[in-house]
Protein backbone atom coordinates (compact mmCIF):
# COMPACT_ATOMS: atom_id res chain seq x y z
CA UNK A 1 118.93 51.26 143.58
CA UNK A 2 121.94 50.39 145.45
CA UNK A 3 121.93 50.83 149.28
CA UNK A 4 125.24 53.63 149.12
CA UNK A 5 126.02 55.31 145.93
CA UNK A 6 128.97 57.81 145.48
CA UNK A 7 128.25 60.67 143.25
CA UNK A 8 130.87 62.55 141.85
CA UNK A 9 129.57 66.60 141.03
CA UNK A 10 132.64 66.88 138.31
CA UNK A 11 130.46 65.00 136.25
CA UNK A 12 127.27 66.83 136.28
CA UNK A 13 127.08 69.91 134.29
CA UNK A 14 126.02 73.16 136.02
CA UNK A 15 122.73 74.56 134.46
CA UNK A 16 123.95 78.16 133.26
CA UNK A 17 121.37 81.26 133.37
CA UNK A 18 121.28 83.36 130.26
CA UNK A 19 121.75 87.30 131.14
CA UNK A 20 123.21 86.16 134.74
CA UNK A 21 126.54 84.88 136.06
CA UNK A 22 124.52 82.51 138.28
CA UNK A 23 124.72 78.43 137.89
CA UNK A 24 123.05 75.72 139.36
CA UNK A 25 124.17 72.29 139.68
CA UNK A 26 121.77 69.65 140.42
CA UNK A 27 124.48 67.02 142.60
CA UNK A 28 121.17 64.99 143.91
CA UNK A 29 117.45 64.84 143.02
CA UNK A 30 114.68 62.62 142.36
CA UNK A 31 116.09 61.63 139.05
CA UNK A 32 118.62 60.07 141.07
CA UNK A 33 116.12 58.33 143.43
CA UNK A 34 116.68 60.53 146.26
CA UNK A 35 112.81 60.71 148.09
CA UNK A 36 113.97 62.88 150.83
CA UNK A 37 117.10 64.92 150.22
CA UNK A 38 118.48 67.47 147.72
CA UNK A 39 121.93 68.88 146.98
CA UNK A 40 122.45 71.31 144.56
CA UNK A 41 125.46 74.03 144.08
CA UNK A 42 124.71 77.30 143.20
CA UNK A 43 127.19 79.86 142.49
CA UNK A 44 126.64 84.00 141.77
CA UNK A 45 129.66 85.58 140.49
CA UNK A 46 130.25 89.21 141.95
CA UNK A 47 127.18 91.64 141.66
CA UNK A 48 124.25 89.06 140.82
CA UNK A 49 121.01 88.07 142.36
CA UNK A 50 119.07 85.22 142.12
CA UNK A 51 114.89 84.93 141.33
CA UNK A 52 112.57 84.95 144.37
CA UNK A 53 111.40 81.62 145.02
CA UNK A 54 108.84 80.57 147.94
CA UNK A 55 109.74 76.71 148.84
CA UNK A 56 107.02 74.48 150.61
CA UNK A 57 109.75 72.64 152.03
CA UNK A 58 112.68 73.53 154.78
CA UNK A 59 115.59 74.57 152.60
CA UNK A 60 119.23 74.53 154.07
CA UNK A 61 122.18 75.76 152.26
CA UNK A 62 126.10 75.76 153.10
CA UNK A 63 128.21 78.38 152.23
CA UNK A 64 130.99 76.90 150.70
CA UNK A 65 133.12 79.48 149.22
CA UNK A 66 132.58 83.56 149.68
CA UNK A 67 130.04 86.03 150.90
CA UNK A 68 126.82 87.66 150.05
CA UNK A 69 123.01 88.33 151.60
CA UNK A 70 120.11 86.06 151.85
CA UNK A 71 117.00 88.45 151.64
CA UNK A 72 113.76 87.16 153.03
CA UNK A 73 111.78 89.03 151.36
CA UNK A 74 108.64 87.50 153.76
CA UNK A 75 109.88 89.53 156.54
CA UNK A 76 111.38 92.02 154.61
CA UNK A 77 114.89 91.00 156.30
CA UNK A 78 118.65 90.94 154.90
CA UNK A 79 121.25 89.09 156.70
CA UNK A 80 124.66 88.49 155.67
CA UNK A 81 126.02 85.20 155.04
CA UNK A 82 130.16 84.09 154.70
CA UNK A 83 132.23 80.98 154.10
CA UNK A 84 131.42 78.08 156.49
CA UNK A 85 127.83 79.52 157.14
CA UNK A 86 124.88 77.60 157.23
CA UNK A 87 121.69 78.99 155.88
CA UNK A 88 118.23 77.74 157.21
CA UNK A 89 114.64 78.82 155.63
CA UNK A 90 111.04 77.29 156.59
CA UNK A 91 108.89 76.27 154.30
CA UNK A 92 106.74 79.37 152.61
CA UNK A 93 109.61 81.78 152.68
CA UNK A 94 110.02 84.13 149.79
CA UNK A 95 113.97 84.63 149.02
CA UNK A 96 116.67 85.12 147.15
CA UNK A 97 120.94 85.57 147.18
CA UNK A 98 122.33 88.52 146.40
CA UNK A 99 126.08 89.34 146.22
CA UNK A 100 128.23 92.20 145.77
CA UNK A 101 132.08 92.33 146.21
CA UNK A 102 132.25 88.94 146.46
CA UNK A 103 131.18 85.69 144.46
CA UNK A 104 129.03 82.62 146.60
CA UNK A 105 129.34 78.85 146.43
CA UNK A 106 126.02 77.44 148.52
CA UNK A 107 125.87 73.75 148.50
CA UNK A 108 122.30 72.60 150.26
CA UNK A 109 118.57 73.00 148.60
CA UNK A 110 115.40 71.89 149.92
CA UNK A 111 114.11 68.94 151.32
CA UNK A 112 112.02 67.12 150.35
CA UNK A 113 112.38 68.26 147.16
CA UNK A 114 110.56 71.39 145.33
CA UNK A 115 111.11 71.62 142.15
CA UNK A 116 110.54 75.86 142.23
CA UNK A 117 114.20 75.39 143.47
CA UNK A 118 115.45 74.89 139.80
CA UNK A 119 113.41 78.65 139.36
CA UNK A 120 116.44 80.25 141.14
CA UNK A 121 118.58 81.76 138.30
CA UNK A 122 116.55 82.22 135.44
């Protein structure tokens, strides 16, 4: 593996959810030798909500592009989340995105890796 590699996202196709206008892109993973870091997109179009997952890693996520609500569904909490946001969870925390009005861009996932991650939008 080369010490720097440049990965270009345009490339990648987004993983598309059947019955939901939610889409994941997997940017960086294992399968691209990353140990210790993940990127992924997601993106909800207006009124959509992702699966539940429970991570057993720290997950952060930037909010690229909109707004919606991150509901921790652990402690039974909703907080809203906007452009230029930055989303942190602990490992063990049941959530999911939820959006309204508004479509969401998050760029982030968990790290290390988990692969319930990829559970997100089905």
């Amino acid at each position: 593996m080369e010490s720097i590699q440049i990965i270009n996202s345009t490339n990648i196709e987004p993983i598309v959810f059947k019955n939901k206008e939610i889409s994941l892109t997997p940017i960086l993973t294992p399968d691209d030798g990353a140990k210790w870091r993940t990127s992924l997109k997601i993106h909800l179009s207006k009124n959509q909500q992702t699966n539940s997952v429970n991570l057993s890693s720290e997950c952060v996520f930037f909010v690229m592009k909109g707004k919606g609500v991150i509901f921790d569904e652990t402690e039974n909490q909703k907080e809203n989340i906007s452009e230029d946001k930055m989303v942190f969870i602990t490992p063990n925390t049941m959530f999911c995105f939820i959006t309204f009005g508004d479509e969401l861009t998050l760029l982030g996932g968990p790290c290390p890796f988990d692969k319930n991650i990829m559970n997100i939008g089905e």
